[in-house]
N, C-alpha and C. Protein backbone atom coordinates (compact mmCIF):
# COMPACT_ATOMS: atom_id res chain seq x y z
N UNK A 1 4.26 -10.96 20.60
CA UNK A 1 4.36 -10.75 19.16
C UNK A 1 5.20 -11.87 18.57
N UNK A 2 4.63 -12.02 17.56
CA UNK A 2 5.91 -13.20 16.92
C UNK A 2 7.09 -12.82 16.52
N UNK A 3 8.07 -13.66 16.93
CA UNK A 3 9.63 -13.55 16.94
C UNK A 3 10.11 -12.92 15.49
N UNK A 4 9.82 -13.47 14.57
CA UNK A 4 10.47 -12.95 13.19
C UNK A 4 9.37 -11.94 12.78
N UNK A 5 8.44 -11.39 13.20
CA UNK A 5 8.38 -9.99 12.76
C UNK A 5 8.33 -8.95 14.14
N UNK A 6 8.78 -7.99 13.56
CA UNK A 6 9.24 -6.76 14.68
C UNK A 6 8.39 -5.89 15.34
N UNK A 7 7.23 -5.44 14.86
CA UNK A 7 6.42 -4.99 14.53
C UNK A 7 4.93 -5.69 13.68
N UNK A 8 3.92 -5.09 13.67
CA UNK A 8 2.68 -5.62 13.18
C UNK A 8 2.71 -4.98 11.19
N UNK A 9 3.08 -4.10 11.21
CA UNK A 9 2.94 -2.68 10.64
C UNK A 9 2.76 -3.79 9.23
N UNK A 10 3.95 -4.24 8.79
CA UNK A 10 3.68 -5.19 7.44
C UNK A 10 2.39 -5.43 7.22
N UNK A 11 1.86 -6.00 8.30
CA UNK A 11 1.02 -7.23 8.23
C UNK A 11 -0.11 -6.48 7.54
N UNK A 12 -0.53 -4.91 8.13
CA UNK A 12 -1.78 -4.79 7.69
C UNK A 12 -1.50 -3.52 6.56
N UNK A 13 -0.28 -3.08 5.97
CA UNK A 13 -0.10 -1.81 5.34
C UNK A 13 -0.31 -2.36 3.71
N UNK A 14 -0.33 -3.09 3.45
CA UNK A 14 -0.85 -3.98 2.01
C UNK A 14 -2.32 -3.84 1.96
N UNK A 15 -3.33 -3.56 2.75
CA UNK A 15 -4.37 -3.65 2.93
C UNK A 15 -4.55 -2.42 1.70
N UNK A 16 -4.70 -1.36 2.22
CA UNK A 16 -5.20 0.07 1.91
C UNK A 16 -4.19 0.49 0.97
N UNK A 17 -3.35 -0.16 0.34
CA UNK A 17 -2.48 -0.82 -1.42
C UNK A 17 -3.43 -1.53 -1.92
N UNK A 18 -3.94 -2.52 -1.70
CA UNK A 18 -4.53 -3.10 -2.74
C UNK A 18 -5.65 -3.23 -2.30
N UNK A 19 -6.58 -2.26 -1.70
CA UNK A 19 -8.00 -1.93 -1.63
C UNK A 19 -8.56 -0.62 -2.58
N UNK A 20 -7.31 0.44 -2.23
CA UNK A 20 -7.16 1.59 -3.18
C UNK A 20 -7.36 1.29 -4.76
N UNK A 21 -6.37 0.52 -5.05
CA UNK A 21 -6.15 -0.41 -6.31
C UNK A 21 -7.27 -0.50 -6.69
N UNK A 22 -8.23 -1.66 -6.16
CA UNK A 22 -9.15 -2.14 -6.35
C UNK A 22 -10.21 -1.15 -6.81
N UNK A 23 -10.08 -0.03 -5.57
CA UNK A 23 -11.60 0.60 -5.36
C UNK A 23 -11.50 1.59 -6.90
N UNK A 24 -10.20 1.61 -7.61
CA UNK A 24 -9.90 2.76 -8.89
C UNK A 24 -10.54 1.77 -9.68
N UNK A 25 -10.14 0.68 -9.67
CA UNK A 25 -10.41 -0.53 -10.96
C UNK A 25 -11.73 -0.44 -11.16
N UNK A 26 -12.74 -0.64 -10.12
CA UNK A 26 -14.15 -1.03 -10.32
C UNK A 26 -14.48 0.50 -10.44
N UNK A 27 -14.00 1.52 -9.93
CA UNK A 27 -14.79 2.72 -10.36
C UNK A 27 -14.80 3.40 -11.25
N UNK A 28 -13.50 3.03 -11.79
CA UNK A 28 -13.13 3.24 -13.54
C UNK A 28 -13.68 2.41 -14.72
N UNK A 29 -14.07 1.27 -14.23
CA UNK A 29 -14.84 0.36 -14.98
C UNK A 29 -16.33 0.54 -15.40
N UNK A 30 -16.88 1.40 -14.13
CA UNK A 30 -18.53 1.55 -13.28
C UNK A 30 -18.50 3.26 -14.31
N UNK A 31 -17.47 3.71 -14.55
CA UNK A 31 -17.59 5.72 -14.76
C UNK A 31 -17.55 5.25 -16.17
N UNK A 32 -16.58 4.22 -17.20
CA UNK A 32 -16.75 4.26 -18.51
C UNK A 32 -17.46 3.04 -18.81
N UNK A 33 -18.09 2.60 -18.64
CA UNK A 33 -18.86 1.60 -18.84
C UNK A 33 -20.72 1.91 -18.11
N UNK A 34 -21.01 2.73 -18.75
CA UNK A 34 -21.73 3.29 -17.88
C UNK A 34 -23.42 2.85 -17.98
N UNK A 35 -23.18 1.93 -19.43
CA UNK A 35 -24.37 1.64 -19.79
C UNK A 35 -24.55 0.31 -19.90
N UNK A 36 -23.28 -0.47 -19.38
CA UNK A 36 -23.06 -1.74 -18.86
C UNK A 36 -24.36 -2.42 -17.78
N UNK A 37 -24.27 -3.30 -17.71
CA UNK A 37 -25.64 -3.45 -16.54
C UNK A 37 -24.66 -3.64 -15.02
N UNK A 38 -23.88 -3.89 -15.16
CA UNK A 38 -23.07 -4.25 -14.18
C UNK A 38 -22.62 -2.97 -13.61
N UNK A 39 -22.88 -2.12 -14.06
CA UNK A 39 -22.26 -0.76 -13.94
C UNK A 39 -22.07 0.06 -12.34
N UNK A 40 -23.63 -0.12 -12.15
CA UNK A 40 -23.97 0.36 -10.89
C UNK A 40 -23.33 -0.70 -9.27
N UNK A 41 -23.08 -1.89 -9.90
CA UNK A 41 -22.44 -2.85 -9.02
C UNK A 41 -20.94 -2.98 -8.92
N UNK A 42 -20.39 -2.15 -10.04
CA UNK A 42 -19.41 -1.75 -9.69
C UNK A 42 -18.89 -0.63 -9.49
N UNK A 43 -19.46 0.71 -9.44
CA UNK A 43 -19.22 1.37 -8.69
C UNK A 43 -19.78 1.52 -6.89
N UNK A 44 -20.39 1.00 -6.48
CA UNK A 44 -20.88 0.11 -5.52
C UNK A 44 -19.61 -0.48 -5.18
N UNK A 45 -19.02 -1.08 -5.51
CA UNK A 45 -17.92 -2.29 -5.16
C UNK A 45 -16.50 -1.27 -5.01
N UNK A 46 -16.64 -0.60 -5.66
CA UNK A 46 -15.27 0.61 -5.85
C UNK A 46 -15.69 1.40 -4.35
N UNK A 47 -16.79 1.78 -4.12
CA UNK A 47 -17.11 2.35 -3.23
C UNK A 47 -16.88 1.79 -1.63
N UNK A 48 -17.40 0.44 -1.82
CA UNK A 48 -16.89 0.00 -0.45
C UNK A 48 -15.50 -0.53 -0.60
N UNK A 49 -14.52 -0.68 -1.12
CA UNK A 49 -13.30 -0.85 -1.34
C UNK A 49 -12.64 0.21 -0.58
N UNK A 50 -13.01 1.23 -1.35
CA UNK A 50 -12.41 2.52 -0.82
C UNK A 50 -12.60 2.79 0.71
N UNK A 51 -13.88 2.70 1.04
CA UNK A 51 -14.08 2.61 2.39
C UNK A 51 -13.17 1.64 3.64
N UNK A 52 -12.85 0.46 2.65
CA UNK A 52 -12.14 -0.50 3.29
C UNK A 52 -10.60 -0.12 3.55
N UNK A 53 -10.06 0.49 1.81
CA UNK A 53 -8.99 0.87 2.72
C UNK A 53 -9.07 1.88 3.27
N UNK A 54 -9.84 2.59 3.67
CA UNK A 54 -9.70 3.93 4.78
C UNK A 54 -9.25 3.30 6.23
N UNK A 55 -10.44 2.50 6.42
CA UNK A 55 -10.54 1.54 7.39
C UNK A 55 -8.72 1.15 7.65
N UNK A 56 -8.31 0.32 6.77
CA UNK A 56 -7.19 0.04 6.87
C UNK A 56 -5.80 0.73 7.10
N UNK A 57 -6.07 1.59 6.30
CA UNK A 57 -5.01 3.26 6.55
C UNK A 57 -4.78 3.54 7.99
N UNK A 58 -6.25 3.30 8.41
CA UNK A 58 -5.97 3.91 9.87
C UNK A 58 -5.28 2.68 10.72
N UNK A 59 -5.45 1.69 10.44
CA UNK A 59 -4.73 0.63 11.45
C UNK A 59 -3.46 0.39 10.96
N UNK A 60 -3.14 0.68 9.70
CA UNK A 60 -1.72 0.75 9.23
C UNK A 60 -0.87 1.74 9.28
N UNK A 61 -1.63 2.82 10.05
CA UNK A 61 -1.12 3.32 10.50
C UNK A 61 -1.01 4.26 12.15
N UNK A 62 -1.90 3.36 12.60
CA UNK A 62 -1.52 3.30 13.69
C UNK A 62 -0.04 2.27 14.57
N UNK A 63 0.02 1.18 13.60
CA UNK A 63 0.95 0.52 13.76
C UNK A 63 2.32 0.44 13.14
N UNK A 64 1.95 1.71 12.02
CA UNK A 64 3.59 2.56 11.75
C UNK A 64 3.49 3.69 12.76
N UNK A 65 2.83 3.78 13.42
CA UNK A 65 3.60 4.70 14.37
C UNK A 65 4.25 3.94 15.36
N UNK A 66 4.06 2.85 16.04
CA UNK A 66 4.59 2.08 17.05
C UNK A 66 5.46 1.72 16.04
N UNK A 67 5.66 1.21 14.86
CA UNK A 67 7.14 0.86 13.94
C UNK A 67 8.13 1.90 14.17
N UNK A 68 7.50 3.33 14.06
CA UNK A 68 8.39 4.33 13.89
C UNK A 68 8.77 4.68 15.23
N UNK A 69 8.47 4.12 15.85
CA UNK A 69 9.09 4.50 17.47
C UNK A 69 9.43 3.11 18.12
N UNK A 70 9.87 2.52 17.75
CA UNK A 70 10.14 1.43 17.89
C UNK A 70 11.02 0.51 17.10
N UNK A 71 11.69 0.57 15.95
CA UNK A 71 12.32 0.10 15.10
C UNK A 71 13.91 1.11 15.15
N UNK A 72 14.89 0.12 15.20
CA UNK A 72 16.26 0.53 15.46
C UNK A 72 16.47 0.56 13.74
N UNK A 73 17.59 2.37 14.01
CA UNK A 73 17.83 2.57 12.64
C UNK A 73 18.83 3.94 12.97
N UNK A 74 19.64 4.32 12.22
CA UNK A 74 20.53 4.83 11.89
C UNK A 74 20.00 6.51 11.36
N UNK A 75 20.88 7.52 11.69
CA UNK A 75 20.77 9.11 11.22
C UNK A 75 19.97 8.83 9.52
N UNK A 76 20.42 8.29 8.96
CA UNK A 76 20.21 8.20 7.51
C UNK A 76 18.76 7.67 7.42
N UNK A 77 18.39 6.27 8.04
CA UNK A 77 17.65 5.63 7.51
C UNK A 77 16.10 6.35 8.48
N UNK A 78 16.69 7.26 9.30
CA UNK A 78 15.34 7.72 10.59
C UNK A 78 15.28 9.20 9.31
N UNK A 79 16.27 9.74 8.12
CA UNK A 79 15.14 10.78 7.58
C UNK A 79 14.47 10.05 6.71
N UNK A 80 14.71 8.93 6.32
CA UNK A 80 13.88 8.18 4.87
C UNK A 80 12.42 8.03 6.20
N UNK A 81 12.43 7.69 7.21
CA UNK A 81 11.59 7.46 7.95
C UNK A 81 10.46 8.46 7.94
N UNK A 82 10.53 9.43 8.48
CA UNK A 82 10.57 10.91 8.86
C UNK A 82 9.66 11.25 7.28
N UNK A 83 9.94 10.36 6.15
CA UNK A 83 9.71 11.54 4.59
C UNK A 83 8.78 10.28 4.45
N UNK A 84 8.62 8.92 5.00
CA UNK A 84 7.58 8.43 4.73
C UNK A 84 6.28 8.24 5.80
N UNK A 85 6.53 8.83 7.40
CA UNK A 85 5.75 9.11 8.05
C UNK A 85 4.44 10.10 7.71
N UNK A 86 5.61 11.30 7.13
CA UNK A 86 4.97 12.36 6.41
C UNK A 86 4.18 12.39 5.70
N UNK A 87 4.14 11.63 4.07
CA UNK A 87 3.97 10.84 2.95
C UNK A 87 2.24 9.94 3.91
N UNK A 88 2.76 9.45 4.32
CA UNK A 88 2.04 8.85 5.34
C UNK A 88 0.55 9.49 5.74
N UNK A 89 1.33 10.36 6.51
CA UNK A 89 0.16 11.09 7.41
C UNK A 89 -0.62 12.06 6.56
N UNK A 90 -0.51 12.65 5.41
CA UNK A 90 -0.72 13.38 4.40
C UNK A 90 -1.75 12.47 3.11
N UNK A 91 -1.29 11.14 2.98
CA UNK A 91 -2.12 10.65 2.57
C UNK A 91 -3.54 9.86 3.21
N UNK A 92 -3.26 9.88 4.16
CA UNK A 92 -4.26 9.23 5.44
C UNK A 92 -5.24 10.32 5.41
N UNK A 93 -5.04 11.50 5.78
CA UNK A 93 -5.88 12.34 5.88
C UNK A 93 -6.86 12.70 4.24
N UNK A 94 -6.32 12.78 3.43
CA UNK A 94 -6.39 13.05 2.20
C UNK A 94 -7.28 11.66 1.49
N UNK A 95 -7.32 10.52 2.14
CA UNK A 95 -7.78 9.22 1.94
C UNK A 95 -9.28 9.04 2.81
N UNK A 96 -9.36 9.93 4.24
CA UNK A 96 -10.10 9.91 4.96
C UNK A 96 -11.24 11.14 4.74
N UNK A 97 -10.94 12.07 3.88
CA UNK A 97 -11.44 13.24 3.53
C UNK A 97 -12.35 13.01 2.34
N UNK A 98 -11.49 11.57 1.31
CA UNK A 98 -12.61 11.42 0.19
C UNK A 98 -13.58 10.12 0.64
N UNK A 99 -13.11 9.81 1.81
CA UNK A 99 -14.08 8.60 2.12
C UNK A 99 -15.08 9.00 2.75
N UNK A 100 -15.04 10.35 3.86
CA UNK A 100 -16.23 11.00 4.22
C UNK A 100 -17.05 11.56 2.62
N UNK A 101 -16.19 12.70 2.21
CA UNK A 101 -17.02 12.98 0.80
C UNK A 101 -17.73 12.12 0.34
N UNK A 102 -17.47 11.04 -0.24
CA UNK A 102 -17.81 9.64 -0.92
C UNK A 102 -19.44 9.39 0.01
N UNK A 103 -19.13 9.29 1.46
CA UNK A 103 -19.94 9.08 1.95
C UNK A 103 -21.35 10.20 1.86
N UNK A 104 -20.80 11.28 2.44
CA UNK A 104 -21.66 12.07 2.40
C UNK A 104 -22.31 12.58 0.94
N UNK A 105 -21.84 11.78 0.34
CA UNK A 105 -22.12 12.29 -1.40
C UNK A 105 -23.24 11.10 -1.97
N UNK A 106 -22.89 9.89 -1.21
CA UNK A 106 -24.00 8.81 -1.71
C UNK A 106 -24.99 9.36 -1.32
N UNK A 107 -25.76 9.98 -0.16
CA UNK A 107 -26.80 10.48 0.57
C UNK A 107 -27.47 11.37 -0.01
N UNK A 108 -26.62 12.19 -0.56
CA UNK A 108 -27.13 13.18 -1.55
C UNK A 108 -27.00 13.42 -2.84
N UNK A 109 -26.23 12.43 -3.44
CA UNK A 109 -26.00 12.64 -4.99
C UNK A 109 -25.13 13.38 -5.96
N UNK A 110 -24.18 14.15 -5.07
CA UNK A 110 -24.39 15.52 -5.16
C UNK A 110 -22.48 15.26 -5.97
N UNK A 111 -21.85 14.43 -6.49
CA UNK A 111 -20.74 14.28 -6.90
C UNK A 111 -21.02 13.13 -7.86
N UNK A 112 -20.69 13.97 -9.12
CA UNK A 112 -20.44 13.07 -10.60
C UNK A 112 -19.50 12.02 -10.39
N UNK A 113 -19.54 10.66 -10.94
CA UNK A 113 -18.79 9.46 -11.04
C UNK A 113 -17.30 10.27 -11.58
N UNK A 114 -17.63 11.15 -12.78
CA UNK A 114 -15.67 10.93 -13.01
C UNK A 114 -15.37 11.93 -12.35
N UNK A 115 -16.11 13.12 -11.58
CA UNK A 115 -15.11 13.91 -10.83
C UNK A 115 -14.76 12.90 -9.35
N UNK A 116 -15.52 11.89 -9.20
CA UNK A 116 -15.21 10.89 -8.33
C UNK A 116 -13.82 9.93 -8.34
N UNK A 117 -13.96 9.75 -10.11
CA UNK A 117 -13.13 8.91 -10.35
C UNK A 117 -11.61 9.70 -10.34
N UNK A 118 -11.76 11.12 -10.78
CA UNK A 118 -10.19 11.38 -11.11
C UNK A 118 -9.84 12.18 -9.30
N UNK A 119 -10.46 11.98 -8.68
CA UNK A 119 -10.26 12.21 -7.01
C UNK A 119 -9.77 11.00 -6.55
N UNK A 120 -10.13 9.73 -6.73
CA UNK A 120 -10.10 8.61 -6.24
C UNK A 120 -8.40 8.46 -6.99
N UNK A 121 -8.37 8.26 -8.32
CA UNK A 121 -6.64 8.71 -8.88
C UNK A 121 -5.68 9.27 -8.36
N UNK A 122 -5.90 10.25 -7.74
CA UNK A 122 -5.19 11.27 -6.86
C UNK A 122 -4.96 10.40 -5.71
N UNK A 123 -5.66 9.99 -4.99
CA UNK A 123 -5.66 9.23 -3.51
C UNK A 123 -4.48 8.03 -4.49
N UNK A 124 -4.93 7.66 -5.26
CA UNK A 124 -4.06 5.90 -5.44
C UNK A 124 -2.83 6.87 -5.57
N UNK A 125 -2.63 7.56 -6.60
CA UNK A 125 -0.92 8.08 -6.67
C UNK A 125 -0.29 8.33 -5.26
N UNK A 126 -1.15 8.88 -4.28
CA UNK A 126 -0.60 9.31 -3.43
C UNK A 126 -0.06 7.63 -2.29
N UNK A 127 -0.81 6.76 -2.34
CA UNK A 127 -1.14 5.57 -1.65
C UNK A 127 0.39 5.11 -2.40
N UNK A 128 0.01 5.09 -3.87
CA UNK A 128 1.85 4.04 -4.32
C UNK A 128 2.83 5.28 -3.95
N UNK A 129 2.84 6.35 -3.76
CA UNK A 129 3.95 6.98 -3.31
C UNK A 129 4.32 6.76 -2.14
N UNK A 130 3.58 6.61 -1.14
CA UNK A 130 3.65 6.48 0.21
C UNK A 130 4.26 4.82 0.31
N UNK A 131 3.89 4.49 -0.33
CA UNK A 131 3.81 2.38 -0.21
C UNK A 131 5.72 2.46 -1.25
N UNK A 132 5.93 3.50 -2.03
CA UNK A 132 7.20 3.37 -2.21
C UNK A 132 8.33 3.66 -1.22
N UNK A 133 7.80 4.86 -0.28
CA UNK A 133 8.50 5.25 0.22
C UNK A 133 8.88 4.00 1.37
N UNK A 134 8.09 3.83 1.52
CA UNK A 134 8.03 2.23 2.68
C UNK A 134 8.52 1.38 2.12
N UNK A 135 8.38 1.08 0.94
CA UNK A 135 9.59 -0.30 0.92
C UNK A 135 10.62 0.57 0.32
N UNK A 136 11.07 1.31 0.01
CA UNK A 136 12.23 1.75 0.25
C UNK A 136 13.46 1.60 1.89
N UNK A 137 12.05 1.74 2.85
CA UNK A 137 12.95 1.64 4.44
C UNK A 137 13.50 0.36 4.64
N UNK A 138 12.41 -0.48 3.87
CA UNK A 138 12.72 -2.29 3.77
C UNK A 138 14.03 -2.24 3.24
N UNK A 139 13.95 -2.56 1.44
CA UNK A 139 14.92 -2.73 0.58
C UNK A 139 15.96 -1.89 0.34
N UNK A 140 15.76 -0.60 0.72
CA UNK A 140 16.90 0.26 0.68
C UNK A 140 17.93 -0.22 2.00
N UNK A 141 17.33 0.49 3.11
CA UNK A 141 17.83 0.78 4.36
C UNK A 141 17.84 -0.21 5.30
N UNK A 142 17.11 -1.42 4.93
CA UNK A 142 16.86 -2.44 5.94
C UNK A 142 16.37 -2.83 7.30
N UNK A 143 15.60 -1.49 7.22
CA UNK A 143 14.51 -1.26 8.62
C UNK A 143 13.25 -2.58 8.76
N UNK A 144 13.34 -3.16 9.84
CA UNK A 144 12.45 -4.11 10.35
C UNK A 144 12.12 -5.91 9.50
N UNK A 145 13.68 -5.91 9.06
CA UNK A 145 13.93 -6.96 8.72
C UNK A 145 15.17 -7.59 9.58
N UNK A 146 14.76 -9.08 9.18
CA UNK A 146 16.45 -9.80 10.37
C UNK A 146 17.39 -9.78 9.57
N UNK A 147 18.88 -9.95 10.14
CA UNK A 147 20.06 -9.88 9.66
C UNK A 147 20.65 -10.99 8.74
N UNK A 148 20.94 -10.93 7.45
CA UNK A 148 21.49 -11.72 7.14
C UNK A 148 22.28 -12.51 7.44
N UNK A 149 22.82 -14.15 7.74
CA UNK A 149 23.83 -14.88 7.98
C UNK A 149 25.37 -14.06 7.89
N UNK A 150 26.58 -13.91 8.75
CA UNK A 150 27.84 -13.18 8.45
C UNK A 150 28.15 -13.95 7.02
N UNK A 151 28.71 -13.48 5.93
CA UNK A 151 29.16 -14.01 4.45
C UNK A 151 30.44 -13.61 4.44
N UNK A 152 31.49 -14.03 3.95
CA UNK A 152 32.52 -13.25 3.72
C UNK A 152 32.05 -12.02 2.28
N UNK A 153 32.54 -11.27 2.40
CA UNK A 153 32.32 -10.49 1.51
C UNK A 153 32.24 -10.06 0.04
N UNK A 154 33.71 -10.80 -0.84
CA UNK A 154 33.25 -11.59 -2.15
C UNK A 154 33.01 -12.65 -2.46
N UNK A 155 32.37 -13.36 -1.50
CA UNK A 155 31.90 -14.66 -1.79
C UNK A 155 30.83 -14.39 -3.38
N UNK A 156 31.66 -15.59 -4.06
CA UNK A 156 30.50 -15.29 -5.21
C UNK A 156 28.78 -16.10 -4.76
N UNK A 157 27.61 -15.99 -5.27
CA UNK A 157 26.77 -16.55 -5.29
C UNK A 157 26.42 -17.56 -5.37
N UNK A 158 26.04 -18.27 -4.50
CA UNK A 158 26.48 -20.05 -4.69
C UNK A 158 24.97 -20.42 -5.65
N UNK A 159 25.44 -21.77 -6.36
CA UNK A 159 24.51 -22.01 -7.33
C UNK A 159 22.88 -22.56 -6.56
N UNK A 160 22.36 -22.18 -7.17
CA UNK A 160 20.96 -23.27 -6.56
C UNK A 160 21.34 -24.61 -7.17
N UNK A 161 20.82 -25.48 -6.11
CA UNK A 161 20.12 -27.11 -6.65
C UNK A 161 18.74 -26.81 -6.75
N UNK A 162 19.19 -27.37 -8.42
CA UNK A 162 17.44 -27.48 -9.22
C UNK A 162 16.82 -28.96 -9.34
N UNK A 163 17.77 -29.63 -8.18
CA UNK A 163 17.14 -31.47 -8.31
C UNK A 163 17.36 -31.79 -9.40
N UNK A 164 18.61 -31.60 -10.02
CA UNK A 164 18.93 -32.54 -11.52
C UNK A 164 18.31 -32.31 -12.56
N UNK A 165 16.97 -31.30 -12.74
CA UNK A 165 16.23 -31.15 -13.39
C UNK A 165 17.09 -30.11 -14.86
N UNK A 166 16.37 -30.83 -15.97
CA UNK A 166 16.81 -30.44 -16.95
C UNK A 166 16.27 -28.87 -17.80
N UNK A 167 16.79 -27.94 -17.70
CA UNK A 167 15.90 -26.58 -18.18
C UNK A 167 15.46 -26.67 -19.93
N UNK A 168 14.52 -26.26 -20.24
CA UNK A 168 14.28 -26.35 -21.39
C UNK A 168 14.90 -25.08 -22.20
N UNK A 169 15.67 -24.13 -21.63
CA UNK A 169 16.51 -22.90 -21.86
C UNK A 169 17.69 -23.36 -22.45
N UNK A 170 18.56 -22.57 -22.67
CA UNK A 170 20.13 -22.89 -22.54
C UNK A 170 20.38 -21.78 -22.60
N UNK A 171 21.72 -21.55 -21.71
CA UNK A 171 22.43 -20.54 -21.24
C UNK A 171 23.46 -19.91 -22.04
């Protein structure tokens, strides 16, 4: 594995964030725009999105589970863990449940675009809740990042060099 990351888990948990994203955008676009010509190509496009991040969910989380058993952390920072495993595993299933539906619904027809669309809503809220709770372990707690340089402690902030360059601001 490469040295500066700890784990894989980063690499692919952005996936099924901004596939979710995606798959609301074009299907919200495809449900009110309905007489658009483009219409049917984008719900089409929302559709395999969604599929994609399912796809992804599952490998992102297969590799937060090796994070979560595998990443050194403290009483505190293993319940933030614990509430986004959860978060986690709750939306995975719940993500994998409308991607079968979805599926089994193209075949037969049998599910209206906006009761599609405000199901697919539900999955994204649940996706940025889960994706908060995770960088919370980052930026809060500092799970599966390297250690900062030792600083003395009120060291103030040292200035950047901006290469002499002149700001068109003033301070």
């Amino acid at each position: 594995m490469i040295e500066i990351i700890p784990n894989w888990h980063p690499a692919f948990v952005h996936f099924p964030i901004v596939l979710t994203t995606v798959a609301l955008a074009f299907t919200a676009i495809g449900t009110v725009f309905t007489n658009w010509s483009y219409a049917a190509q984008c719900m089409m496009t929302g559709r395999w999105m969604l599929w994609g991040a399912a796809l992804f969910a599952l490998i992102a989380a297969a590799f937060g589970w090796f994070a979560f058993n595998s990443v050194a952390h403290d009483e505190v920072s293993h319940a933030a863990m614990t509430l986004h495993r959860n978060w986690a595993l709750g939306t995975l299933a719940v993500l994998l449940a409308l991607t079968v539906l979805d599926v089994w619904s193209s075949r037969s027809g049998k599910m209206s675009p906006p009761v599609f669309l405000g199901l697919l809503f539900s999955i994204w809220l649940l996706v940025i809740s889960t994706a908060w709770h995770g960088a919370e372990l980052v930026y809060r707690h500092g799970l599966g990042v390297m250690d900062l340089p030792d600083a003395p402690a009120k060291q103030e902030a040292l200035p950047h060099d901006d290469g002499g360059h002149e700001h068109a601001y003033t301070y």
